[in-house]
C-alpha atoms as a PDB file:
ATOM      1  CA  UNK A   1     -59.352-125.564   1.305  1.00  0.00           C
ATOM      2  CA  UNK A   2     -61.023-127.319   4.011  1.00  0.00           C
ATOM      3  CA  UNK A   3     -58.501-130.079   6.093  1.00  0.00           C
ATOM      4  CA  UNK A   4     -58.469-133.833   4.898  1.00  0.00           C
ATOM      5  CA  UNK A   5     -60.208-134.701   7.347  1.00  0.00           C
ATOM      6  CA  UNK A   6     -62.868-132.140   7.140  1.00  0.00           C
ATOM      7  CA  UNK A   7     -65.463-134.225   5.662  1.00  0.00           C
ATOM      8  CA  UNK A   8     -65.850-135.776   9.024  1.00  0.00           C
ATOM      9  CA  UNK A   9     -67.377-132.596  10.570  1.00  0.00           C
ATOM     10  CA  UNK A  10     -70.808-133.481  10.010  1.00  0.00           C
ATOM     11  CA  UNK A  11     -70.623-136.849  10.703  1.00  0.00           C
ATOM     12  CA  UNK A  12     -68.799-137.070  13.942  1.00  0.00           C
ATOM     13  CA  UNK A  13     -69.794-135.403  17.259  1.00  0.00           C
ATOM     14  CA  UNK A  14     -67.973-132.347  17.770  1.00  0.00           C
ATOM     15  CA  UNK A  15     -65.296-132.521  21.163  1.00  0.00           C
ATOM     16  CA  UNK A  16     -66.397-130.363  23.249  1.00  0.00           C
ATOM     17  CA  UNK A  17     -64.567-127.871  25.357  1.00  0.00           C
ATOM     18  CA  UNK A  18     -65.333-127.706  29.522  1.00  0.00           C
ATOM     19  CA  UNK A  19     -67.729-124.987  30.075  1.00  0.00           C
ATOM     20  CA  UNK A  20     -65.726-122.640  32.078  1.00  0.00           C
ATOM     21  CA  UNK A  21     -62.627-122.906  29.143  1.00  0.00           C
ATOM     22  CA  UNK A  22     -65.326-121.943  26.649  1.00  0.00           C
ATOM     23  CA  UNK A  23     -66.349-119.282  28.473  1.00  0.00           C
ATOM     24  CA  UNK A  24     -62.664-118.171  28.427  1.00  0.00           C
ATOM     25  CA  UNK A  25     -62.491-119.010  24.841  1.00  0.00           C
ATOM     26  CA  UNK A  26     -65.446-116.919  24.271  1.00  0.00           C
ATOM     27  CA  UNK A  27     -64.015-113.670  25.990  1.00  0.00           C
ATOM     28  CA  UNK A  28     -60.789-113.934  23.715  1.00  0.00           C
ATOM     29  CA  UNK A  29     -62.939-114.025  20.685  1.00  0.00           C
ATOM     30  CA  UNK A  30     -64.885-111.326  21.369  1.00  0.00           C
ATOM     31  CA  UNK A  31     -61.692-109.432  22.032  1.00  0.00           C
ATOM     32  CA  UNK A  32     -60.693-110.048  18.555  1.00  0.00           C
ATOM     33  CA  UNK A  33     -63.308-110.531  16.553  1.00  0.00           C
ATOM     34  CA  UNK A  34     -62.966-107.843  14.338  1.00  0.00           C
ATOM     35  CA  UNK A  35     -59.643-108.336  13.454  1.00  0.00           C
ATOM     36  CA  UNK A  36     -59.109-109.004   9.913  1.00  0.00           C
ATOM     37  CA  UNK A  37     -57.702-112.095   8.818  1.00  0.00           C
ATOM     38  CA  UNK A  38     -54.669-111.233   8.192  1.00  0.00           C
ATOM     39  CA  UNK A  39     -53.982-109.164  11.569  1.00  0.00           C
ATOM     40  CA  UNK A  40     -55.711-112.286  13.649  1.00  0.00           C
ATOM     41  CA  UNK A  41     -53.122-114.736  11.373  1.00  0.00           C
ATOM     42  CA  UNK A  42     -50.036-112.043  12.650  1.00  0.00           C
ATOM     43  CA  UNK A  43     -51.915-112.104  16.806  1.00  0.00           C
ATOM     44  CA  UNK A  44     -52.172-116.007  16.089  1.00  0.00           C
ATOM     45  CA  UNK A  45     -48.360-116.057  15.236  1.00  0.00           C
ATOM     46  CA  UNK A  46     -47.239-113.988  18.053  1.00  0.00           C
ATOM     47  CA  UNK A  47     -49.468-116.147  20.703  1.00  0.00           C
ATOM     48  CA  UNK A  48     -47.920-119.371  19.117  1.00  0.00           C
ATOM     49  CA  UNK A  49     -44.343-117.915  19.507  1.00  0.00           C
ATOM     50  CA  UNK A  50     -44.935-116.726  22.951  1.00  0.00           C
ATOM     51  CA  UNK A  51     -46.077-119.981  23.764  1.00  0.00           C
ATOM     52  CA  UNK A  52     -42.758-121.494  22.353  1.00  0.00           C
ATOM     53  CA  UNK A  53     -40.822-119.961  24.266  1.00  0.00           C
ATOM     54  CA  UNK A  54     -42.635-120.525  27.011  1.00  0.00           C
ATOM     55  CA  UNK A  55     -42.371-124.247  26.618  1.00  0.00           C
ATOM     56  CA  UNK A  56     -38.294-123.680  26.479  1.00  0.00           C
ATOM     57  CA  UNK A  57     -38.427-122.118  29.384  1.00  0.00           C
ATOM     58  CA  UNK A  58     -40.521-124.673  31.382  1.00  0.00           C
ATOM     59  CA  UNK A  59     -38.261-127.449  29.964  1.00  0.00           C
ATOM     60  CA  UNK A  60     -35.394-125.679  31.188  1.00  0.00           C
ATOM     61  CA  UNK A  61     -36.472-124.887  34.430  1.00  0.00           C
ATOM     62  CA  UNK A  62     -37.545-128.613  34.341  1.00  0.00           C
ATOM     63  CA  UNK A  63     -33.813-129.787  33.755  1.00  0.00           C
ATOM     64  CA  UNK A  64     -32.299-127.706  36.493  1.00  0.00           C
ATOM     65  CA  UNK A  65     -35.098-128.603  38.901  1.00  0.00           C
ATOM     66  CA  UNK A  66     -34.485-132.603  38.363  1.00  0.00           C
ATOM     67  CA  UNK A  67     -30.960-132.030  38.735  1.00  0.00           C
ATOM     68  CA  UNK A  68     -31.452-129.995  42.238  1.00  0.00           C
ATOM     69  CA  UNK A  69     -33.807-133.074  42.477  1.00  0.00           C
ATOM     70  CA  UNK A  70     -31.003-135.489  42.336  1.00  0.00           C
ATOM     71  CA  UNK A  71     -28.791-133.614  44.548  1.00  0.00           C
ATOM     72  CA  UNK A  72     -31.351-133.436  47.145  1.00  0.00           C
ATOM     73  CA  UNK A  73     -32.404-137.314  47.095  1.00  0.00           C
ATOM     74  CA  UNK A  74     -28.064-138.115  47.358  1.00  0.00           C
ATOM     75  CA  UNK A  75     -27.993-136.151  50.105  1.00  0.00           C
ATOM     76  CA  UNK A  76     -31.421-137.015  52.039  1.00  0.00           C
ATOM     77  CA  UNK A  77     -30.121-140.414  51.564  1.00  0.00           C
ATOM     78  CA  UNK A  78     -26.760-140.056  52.644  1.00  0.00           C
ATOM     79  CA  UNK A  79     -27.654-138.111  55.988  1.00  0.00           C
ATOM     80  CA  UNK A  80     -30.226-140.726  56.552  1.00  0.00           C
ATOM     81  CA  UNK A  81     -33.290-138.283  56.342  1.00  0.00           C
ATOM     82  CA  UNK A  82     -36.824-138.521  54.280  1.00  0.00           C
ATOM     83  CA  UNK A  83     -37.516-134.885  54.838  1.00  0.00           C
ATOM     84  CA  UNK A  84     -36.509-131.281  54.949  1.00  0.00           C
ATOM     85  CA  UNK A  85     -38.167-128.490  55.993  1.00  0.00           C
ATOM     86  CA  UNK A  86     -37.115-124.967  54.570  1.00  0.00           C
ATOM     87  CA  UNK A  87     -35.905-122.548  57.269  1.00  0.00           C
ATOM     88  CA  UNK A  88     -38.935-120.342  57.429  1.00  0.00           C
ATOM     89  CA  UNK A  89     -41.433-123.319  57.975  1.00  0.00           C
ATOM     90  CA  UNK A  90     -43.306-122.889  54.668  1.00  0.00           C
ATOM     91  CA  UNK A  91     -42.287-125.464  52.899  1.00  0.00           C
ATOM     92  CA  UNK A  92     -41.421-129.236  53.309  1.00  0.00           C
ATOM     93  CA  UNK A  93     -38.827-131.109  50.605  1.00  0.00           C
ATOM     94  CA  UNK A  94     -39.852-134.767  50.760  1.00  0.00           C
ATOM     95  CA  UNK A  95     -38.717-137.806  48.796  1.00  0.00           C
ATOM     96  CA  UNK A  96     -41.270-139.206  46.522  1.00  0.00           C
ATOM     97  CA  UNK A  97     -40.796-143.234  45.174  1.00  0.00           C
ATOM     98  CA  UNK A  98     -42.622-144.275  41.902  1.00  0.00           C
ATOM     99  CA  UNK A  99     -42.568-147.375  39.952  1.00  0.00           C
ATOM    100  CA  UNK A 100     -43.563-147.074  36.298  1.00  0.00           C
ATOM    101  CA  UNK A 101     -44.048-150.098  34.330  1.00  0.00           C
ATOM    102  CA  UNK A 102     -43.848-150.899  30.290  1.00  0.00           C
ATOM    103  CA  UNK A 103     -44.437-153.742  28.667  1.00  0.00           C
ATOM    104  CA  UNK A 104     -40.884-155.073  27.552  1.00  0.00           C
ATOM    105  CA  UNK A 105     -42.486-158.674  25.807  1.00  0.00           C
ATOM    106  CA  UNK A 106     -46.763-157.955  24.383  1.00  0.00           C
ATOM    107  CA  UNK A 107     -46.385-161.588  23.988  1.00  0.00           C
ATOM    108  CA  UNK A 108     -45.732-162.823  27.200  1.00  0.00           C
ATOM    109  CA  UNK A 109     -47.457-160.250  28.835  1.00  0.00           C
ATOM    110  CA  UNK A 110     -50.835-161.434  26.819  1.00  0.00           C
ATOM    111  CA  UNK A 111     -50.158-164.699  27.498  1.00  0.00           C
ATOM    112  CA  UNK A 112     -50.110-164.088  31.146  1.00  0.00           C
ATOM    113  CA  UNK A 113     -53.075-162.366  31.116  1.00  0.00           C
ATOM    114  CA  UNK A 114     -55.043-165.199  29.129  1.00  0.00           C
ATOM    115  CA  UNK A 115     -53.307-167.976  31.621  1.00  0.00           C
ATOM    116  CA  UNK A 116     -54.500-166.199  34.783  1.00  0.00           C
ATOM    117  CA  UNK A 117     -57.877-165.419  33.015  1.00  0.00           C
ATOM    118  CA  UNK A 118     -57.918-161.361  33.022  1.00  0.00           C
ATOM    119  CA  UNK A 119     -58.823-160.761  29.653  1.00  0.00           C
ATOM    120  CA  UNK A 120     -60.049-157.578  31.074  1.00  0.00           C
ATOM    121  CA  UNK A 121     -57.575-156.208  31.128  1.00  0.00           C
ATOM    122  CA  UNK A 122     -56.842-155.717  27.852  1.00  0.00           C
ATOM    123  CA  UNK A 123     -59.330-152.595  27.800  1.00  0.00           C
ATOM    124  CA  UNK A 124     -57.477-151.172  30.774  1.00  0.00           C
ATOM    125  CA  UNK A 125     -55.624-148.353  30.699  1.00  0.00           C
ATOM    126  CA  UNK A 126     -52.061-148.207  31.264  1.00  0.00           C
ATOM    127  CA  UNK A 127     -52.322-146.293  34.562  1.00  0.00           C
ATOM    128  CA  UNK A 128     -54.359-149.643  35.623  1.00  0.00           C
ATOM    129  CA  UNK A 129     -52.048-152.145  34.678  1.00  0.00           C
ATOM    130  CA  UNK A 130     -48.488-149.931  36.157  1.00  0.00           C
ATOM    131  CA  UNK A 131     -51.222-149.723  39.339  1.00  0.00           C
ATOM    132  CA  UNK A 132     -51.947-153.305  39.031  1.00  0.00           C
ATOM    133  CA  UNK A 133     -48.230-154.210  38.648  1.00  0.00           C
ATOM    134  CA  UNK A 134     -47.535-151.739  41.880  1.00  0.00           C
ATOM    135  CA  UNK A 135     -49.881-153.614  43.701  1.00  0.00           C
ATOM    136  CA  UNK A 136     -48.043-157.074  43.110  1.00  0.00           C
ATOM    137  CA  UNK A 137     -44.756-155.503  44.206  1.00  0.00           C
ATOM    138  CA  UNK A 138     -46.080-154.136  47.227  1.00  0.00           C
ATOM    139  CA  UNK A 139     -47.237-158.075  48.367  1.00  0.00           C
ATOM    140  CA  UNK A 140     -43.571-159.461  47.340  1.00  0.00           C
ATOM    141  CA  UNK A 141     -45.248-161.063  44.031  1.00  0.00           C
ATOM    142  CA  UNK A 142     -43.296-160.422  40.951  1.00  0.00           C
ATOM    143  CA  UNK A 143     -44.568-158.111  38.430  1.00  0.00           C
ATOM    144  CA  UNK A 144     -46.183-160.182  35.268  1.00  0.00           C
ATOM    145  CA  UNK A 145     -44.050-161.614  32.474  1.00  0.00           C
ATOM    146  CA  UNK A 146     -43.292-159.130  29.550  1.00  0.00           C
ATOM    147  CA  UNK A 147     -43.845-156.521  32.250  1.00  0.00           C
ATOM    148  CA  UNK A 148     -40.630-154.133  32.951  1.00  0.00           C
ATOM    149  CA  UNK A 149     -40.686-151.627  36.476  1.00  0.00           C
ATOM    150  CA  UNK A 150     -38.551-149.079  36.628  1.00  0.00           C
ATOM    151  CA  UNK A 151     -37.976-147.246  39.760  1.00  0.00           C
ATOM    152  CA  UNK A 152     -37.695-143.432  39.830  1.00  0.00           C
ATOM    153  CA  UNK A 153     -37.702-141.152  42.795  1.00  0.00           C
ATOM    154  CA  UNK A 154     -37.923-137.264  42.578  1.00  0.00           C
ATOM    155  CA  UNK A 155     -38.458-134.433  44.998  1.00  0.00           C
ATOM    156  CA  UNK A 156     -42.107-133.448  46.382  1.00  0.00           C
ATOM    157  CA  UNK A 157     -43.133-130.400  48.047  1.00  0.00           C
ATOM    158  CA  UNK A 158     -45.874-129.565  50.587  1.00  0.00           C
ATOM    159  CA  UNK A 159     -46.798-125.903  51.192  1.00  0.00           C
ATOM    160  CA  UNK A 160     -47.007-125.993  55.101  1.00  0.00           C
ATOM    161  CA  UNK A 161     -49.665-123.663  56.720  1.00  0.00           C
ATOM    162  CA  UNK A 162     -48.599-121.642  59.960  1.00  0.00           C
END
């Protein structure tokens, strides 16, 4: 039984995958082409629960590296310094600063847009208008109304060549 949405297939163009991933693509299929259904169902399984765990695993090692994150940003800031560099040179700790932006009020936030006449930018993307609302910080203008910025600043690294 074909998916709901499978009616679609001949009507809609087909998303295409980048030609070097299909080439990848392409190698694991060949590898298991002749698999029966079943047995590629079972490899399918395994793969999926690999990558499960996987994911656990990057989310913890995301956890303890924002925490080591937030240790290193108190103390940077509390000795005064921006920077670190690791004792064999290779590596440089830096502090990063973002602002991220969400719109708290649509609302307001339209009606700012239609009083300062950029309607265009209701086909932007959010990157643009958190860019857009960066850029008005930066000159000491206040971001838009309905607009919220939070601050957030994590850890960086730069590999340093010798």
């Amino acid at each position: 039984m074909p998916g709901k949405l499978s009616y679609l297939k001949s009507t809609l163009e087909k998303v295409s995958e980048e030609p070097g991933r299909q080439e990848e693509l392409n190698k694991v299929k060949e590898e298991v082409k002749d698999l029966s259904l079943g047995d590629l169902a079972v490899k399918y399984r395994g793969w999926y629960d690999e990558h499960e765990k996987l994911k656990q695993q990057v989310s913890d090692l995301n956890t303890k590296m924002e925490a080591a994150g937030q240790l290193l940003i108190e103390n940077f800031e509390r000795q005064g310094t921006e920077q670190l560099r690791t004792a064999d040179g290779s590596t440089t700790l830096f502090i990063k600063d973002d602002v991220y932006c969400k719109v708290e009020n649509r609302a307001t936030y339209l009606g700012w847009i239609k009083e300062n006449e950029m309607e265009d930018l209701l086909t932007v993307h959010y990157s643009t208008m958190n860019a857009q609302a960066v850029d008005r910080l930066i000159k000491g203008q206040p971001v838009p109304p309905g607009i919220k910025a939070l601050f957030k600043q994590k850890i960086s690294i730069r590999r340093n060549t010798k």
